[in-house]
PDB file of N, CA and C in Angstrom:
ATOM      1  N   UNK A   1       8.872   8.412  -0.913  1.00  0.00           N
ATOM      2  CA  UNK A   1       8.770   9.007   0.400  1.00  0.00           C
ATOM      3  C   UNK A   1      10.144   9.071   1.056  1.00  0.00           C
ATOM      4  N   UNK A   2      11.026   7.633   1.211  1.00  0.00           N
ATOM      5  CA  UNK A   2      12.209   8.132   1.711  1.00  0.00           C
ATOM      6  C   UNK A   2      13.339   8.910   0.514  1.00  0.00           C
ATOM      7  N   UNK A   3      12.907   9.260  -0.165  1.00  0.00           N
ATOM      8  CA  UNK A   3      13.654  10.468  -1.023  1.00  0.00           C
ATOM      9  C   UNK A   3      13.120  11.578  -0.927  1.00  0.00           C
ATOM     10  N   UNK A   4      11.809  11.975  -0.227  1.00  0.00           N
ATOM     11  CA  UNK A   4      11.340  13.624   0.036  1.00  0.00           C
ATOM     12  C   UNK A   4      11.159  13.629   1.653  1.00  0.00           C
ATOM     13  N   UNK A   5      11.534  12.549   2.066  1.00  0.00           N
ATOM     14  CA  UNK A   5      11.431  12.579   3.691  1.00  0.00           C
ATOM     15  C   UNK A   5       9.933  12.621   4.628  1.00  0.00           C
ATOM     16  N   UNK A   6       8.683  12.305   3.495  1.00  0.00           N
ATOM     17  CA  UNK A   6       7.771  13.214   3.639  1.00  0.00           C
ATOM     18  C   UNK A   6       6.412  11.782   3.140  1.00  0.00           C
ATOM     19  N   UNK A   7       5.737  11.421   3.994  1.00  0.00           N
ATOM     20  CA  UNK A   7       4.331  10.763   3.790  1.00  0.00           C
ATOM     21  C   UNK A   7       3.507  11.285   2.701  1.00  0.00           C
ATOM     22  N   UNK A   8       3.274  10.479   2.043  1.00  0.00           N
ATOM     23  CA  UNK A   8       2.687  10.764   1.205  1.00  0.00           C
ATOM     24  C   UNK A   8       2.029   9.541   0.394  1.00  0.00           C
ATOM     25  N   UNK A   9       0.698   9.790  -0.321  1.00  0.00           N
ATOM     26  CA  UNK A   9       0.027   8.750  -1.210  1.00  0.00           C
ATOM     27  C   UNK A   9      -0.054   9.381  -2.417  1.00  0.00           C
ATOM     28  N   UNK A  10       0.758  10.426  -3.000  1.00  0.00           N
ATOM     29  CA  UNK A  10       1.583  11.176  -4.423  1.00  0.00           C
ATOM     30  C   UNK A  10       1.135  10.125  -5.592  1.00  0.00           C
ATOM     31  N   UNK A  11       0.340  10.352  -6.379  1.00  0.00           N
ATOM     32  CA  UNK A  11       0.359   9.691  -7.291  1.00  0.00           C
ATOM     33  C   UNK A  11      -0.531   8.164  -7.464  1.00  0.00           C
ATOM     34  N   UNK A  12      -0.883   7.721  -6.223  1.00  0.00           N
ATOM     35  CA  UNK A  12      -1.618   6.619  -5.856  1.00  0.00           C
ATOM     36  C   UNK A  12      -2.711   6.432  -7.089  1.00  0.00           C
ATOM     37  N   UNK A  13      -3.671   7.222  -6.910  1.00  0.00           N
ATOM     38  CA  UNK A  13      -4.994   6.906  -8.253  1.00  0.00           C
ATOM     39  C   UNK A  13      -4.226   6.237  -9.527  1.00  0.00           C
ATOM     40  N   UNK A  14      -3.286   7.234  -9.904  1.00  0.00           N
ATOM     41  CA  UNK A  14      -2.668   7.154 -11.332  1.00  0.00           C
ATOM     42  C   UNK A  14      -2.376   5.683 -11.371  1.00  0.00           C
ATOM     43  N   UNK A  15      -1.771   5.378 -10.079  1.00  0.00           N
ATOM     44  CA  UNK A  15      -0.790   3.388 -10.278  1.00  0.00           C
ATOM     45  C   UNK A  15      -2.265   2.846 -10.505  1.00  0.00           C
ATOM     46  N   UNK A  16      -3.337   3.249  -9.433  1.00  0.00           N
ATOM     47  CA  UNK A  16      -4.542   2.086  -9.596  1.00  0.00           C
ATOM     48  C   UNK A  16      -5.025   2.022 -10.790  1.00  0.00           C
ATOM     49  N   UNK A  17      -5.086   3.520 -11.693  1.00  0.00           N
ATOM     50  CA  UNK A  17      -5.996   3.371 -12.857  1.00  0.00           C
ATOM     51  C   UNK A  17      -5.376   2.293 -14.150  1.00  0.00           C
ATOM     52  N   UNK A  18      -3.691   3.001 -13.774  1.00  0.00           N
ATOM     53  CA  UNK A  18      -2.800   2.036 -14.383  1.00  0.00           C
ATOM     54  C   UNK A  18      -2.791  -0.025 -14.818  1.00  0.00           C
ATOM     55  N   UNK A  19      -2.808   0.148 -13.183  1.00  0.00           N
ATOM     56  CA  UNK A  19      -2.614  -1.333 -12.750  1.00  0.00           C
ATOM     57  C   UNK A  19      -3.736  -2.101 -13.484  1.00  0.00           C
ATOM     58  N   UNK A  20      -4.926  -2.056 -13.425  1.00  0.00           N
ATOM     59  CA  UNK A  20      -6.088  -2.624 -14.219  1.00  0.00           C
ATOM     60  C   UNK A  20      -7.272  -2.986 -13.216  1.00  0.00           C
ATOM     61  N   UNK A  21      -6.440  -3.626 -11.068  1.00  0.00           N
ATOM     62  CA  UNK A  21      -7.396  -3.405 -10.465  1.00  0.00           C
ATOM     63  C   UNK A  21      -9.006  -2.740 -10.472  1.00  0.00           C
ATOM     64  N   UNK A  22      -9.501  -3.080  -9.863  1.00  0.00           N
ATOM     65  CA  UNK A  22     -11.255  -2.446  -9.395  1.00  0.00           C
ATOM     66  C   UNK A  22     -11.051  -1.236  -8.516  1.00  0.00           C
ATOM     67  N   UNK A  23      -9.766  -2.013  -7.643  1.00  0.00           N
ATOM     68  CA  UNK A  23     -10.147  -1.055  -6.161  1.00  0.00           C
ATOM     69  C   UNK A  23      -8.475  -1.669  -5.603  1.00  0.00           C
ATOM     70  N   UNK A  24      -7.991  -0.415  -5.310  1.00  0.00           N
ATOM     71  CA  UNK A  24      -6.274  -0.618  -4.190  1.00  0.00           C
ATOM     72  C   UNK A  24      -7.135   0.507  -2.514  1.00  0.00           C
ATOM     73  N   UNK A  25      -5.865  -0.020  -1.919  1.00  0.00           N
ATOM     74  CA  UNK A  25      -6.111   1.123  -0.957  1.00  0.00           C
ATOM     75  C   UNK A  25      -4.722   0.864  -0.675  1.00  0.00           C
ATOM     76  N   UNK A  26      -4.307   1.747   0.310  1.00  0.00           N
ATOM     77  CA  UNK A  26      -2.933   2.118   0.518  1.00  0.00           C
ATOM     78  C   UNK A  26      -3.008   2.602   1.915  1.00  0.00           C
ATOM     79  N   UNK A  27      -1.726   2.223   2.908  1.00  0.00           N
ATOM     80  CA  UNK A  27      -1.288   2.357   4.330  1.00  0.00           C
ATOM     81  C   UNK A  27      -0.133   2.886   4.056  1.00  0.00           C
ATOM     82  N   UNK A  28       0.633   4.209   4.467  1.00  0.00           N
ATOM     83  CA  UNK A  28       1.677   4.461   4.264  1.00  0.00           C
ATOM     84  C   UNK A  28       1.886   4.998   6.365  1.00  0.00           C
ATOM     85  N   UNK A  29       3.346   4.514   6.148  1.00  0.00           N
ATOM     86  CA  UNK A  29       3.849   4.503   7.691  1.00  0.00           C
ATOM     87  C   UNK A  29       5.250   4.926   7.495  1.00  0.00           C
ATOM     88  N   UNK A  30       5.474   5.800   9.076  1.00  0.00           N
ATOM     89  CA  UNK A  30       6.731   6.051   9.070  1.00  0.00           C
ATOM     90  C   UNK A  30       7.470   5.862  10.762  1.00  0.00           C
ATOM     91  N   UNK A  31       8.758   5.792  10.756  1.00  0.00           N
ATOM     92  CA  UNK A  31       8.855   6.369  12.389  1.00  0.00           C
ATOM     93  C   UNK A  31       8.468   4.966  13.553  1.00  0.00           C
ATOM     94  N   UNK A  32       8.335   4.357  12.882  1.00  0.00           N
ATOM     95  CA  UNK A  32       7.867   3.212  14.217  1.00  0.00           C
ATOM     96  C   UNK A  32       9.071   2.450  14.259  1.00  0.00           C
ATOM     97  N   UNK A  33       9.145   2.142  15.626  1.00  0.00           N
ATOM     98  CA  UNK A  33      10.488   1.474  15.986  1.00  0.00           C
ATOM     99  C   UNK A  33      10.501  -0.046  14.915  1.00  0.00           C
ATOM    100  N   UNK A  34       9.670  -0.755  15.274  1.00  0.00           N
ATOM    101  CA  UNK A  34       9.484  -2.062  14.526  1.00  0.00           C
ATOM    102  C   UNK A  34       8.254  -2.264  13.754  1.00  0.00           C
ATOM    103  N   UNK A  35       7.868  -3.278  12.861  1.00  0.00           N
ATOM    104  CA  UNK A  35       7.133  -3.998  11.799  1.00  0.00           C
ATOM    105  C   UNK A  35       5.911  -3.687  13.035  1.00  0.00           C
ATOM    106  N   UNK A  36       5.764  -4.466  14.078  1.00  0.00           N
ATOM    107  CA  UNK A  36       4.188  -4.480  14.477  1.00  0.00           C
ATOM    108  C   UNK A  36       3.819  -3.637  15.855  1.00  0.00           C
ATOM    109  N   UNK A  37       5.162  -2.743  15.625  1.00  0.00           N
ATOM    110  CA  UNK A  37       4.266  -1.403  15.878  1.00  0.00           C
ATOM    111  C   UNK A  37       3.231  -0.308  14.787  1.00  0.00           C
ATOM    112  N   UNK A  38       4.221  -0.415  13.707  1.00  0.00           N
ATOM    113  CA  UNK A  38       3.397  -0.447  12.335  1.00  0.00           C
ATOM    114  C   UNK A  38       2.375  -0.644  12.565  1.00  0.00           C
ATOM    115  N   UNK A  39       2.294  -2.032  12.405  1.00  0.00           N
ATOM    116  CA  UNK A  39       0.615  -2.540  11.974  1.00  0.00           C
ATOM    117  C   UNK A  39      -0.247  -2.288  13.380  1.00  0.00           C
ATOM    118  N   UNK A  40       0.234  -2.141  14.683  1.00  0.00           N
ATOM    119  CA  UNK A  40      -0.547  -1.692  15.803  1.00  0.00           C
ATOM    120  C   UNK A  40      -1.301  -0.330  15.588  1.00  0.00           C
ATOM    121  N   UNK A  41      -0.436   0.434  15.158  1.00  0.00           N
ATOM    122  CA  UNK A  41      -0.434   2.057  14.706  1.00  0.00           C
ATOM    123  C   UNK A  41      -1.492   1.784  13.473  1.00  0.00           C
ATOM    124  N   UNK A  42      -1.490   1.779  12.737  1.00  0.00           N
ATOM    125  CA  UNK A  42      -2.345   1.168  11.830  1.00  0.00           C
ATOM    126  C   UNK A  42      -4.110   0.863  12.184  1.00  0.00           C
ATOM    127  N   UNK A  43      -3.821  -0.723  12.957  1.00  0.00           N
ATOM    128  CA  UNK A  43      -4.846  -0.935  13.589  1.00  0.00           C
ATOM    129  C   UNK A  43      -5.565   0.112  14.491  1.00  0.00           C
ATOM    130  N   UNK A  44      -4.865   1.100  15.138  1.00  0.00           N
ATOM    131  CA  UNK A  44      -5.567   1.979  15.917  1.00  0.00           C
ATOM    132  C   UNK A  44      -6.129   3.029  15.255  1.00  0.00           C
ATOM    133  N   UNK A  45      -6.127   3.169  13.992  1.00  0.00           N
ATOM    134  CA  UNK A  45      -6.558   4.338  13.303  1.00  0.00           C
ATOM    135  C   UNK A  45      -7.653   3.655  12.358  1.00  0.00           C
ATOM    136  N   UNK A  46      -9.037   4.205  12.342  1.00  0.00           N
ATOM    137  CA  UNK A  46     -10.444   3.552  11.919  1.00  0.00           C
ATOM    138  C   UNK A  46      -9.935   3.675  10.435  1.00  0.00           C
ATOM    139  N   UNK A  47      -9.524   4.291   9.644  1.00  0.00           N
ATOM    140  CA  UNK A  47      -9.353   4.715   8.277  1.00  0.00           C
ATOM    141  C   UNK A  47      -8.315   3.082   7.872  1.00  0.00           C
ATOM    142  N   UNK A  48      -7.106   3.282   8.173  1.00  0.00           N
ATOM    143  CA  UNK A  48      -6.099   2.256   7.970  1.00  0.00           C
ATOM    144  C   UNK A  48      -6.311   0.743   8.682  1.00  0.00           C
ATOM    145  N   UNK A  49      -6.879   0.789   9.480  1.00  0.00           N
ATOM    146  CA  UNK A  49      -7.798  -0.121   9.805  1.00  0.00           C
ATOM    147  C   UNK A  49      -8.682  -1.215   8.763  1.00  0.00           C
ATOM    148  N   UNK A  50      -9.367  -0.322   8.544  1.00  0.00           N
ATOM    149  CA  UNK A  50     -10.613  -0.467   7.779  1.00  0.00           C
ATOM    150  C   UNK A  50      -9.528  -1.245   6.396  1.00  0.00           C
ATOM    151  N   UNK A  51      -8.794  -0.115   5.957  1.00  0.00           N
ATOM    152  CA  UNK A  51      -7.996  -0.536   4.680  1.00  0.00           C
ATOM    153  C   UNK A  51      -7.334  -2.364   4.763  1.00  0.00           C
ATOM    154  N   UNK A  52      -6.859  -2.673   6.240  1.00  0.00           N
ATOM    155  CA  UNK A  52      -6.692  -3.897   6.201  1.00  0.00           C
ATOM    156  C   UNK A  52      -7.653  -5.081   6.311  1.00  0.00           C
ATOM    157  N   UNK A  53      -8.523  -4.365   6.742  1.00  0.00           N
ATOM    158  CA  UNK A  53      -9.584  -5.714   7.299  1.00  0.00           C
ATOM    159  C   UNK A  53     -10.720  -5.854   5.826  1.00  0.00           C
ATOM    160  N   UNK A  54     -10.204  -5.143   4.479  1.00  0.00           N
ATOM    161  CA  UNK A  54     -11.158  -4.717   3.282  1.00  0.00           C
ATOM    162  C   UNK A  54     -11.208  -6.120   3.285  1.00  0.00           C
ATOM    163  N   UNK A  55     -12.710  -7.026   2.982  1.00  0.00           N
ATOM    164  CA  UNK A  55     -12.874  -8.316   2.527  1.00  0.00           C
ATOM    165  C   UNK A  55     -12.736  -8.435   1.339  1.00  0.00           C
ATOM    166  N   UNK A  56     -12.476  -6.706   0.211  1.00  0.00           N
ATOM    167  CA  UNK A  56     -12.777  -7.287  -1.352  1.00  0.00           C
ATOM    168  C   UNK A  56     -11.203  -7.181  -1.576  1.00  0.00           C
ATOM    169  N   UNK A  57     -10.415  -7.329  -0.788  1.00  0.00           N
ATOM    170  CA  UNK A  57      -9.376  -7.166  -1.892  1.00  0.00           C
ATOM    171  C   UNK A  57      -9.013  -8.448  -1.509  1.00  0.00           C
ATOM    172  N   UNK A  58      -8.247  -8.751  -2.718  1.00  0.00           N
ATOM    173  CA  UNK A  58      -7.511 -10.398  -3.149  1.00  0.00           C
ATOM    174  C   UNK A  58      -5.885 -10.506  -2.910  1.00  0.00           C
ATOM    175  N   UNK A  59      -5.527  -9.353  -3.509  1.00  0.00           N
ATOM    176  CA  UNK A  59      -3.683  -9.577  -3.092  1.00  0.00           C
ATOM    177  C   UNK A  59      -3.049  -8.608  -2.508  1.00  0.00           C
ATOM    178  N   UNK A  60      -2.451  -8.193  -2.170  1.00  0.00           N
ATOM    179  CA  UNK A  60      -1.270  -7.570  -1.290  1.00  0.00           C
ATOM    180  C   UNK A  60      -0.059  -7.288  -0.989  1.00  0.00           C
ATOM    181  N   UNK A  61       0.695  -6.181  -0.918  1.00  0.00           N
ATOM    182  CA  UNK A  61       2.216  -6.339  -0.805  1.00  0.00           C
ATOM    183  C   UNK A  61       2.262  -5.274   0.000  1.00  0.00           C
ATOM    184  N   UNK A  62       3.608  -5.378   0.772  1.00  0.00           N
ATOM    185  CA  UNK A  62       4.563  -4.510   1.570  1.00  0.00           C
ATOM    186  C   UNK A  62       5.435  -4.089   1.404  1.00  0.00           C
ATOM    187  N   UNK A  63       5.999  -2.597   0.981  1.00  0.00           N
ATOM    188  CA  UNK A  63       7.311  -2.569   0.670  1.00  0.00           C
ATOM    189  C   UNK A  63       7.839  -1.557   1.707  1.00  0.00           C
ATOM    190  N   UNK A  64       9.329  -1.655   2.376  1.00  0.00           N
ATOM    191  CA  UNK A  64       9.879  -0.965   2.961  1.00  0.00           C
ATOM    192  C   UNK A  64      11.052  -0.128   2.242  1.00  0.00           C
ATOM    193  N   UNK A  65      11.237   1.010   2.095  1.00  0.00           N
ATOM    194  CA  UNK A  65      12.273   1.854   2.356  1.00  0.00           C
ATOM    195  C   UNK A  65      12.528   2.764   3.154  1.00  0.00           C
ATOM    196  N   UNK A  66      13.813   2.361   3.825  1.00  0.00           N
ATOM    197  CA  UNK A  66      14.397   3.820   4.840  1.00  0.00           C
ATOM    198  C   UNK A  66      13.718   3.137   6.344  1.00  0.00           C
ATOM    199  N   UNK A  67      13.107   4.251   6.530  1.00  0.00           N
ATOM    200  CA  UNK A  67      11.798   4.012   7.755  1.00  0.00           C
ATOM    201  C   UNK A  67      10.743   4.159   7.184  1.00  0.00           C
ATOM    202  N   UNK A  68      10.100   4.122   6.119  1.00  0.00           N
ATOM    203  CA  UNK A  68       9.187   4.070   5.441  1.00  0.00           C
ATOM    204  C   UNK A  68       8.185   2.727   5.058  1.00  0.00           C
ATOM    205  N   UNK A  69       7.099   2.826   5.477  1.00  0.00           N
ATOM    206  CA  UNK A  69       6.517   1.219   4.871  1.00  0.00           C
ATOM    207  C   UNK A  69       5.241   1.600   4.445  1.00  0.00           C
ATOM    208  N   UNK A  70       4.899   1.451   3.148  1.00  0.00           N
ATOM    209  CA  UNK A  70       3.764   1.205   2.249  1.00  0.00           C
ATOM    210  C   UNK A  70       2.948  -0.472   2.604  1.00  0.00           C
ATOM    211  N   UNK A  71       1.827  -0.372   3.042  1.00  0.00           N
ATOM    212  CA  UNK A  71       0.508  -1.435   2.667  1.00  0.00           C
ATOM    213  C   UNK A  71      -0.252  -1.401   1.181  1.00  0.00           C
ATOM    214  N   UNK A  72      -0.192  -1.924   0.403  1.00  0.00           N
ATOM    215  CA  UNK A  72      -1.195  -1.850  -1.018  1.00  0.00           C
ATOM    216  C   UNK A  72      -1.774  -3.393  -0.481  1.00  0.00           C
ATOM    217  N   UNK A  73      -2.834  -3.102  -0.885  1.00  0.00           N
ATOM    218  CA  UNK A  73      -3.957  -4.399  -1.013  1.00  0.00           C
ATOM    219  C   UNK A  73      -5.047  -3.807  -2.190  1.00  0.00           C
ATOM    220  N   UNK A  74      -5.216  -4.645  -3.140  1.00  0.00           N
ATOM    221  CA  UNK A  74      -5.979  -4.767  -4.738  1.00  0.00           C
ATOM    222  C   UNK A  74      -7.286  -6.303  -4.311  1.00  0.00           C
ATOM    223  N   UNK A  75      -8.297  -5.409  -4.834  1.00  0.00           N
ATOM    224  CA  UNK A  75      -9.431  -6.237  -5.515  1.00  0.00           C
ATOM    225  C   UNK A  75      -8.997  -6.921  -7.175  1.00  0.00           C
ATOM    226  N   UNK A  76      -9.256  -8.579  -7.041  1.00  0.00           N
ATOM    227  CA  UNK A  76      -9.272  -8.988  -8.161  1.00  0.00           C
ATOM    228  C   UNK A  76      -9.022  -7.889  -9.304  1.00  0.00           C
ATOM    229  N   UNK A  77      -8.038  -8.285 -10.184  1.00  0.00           N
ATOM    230  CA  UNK A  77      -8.202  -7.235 -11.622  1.00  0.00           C
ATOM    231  C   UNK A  77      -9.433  -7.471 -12.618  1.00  0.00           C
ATOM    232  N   UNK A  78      -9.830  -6.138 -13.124  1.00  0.00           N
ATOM    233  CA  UNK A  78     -10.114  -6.356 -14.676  1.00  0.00           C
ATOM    234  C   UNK A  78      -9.434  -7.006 -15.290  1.00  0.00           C
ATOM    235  N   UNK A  79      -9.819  -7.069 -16.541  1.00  0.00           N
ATOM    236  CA  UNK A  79      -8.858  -7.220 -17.368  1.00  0.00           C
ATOM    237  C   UNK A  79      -7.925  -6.463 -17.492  1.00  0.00           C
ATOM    238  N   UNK A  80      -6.533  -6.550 -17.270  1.00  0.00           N
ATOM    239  CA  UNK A  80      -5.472  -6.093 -16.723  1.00  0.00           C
ATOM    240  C   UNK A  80      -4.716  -5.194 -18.364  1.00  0.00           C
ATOM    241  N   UNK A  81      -4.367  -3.721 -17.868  1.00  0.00           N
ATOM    242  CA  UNK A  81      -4.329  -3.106 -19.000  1.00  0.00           C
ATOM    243  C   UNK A  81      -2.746  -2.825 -19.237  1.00  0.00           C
ATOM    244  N   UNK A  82      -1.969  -3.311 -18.237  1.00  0.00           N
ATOM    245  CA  UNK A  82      -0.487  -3.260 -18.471  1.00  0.00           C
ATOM    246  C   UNK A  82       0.297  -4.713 -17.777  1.00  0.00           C
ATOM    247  N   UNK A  83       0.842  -5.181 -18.151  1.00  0.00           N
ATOM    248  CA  UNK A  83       1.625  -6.337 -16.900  1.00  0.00           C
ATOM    249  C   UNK A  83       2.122  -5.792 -15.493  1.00  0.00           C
ATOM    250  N   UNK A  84       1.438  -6.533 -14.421  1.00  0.00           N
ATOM    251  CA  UNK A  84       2.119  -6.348 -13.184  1.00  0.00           C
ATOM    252  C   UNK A  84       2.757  -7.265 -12.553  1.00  0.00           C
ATOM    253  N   UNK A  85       3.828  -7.151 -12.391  1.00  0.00           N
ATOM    254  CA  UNK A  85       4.913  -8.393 -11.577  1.00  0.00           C
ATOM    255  C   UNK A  85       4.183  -8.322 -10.667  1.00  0.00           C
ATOM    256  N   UNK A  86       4.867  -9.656 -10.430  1.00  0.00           N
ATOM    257  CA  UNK A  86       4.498 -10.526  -9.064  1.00  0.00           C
ATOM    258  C   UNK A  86       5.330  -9.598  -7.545  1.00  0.00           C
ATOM    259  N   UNK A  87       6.190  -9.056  -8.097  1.00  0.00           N
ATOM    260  CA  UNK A  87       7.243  -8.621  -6.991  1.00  0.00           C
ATOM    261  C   UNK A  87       8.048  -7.171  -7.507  1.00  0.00           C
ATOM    262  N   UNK A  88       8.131  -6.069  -6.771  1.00  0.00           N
ATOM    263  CA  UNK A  88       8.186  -5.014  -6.841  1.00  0.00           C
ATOM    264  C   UNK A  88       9.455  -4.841  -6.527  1.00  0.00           C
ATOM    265  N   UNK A  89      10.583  -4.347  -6.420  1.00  0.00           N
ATOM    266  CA  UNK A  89      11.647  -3.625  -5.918  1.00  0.00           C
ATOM    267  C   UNK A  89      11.550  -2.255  -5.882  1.00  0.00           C
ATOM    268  N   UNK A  90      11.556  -1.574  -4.363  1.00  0.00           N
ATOM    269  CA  UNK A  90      11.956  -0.284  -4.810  1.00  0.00           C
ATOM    270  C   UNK A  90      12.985   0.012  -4.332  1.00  0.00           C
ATOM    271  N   UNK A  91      13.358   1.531  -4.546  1.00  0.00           N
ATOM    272  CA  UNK A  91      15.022   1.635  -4.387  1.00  0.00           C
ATOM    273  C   UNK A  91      14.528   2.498  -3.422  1.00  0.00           C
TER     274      UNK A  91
END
């Protein structure tokens, strides 16, 4: 996203089917002055909302680039069909 300037969940299914998860959902944010205006912005929208308050998912990460911030939260895996680090870097 901060390399096309542009929101987007591009490709999302493909990582979940990948990953081995049951179930991801995804929060993508842009433009907010700080972190918990984010998650305010977030909270005010029933869809992204909903995505945080999911009781089935088990783990979670945040990644920022630019002004850009991604939410992923995953339900327990299947049996997991590729290795997933613990910790992501993106550029």
């Amino acid at each position: 996203m901060a390399k096309t300037g542009r929101l987007s969940h591009d490709e999302f299914a493909s990582r979940v089917r990948r990953s081995g998860y049951r179930r991801c959902v995804e929060n993508v944010g842009s433009n907010y002055r700080t972190s918990d205006a984010q998650l305010d912005g977030w909270r005010r929208s029933l869809g992204h909302d909903r995505n945080l308050l999911d009781v089935r998912v088990t783990r979670m990460g945040i990644g920022v680039a630019s002004d850009y911030v991604t939410f992923i939260a995953c339900q327990k895996p299947r049996k997991p069909t590729i290795s997933v680090p613990e910790t992501v870097r993106f550029r």
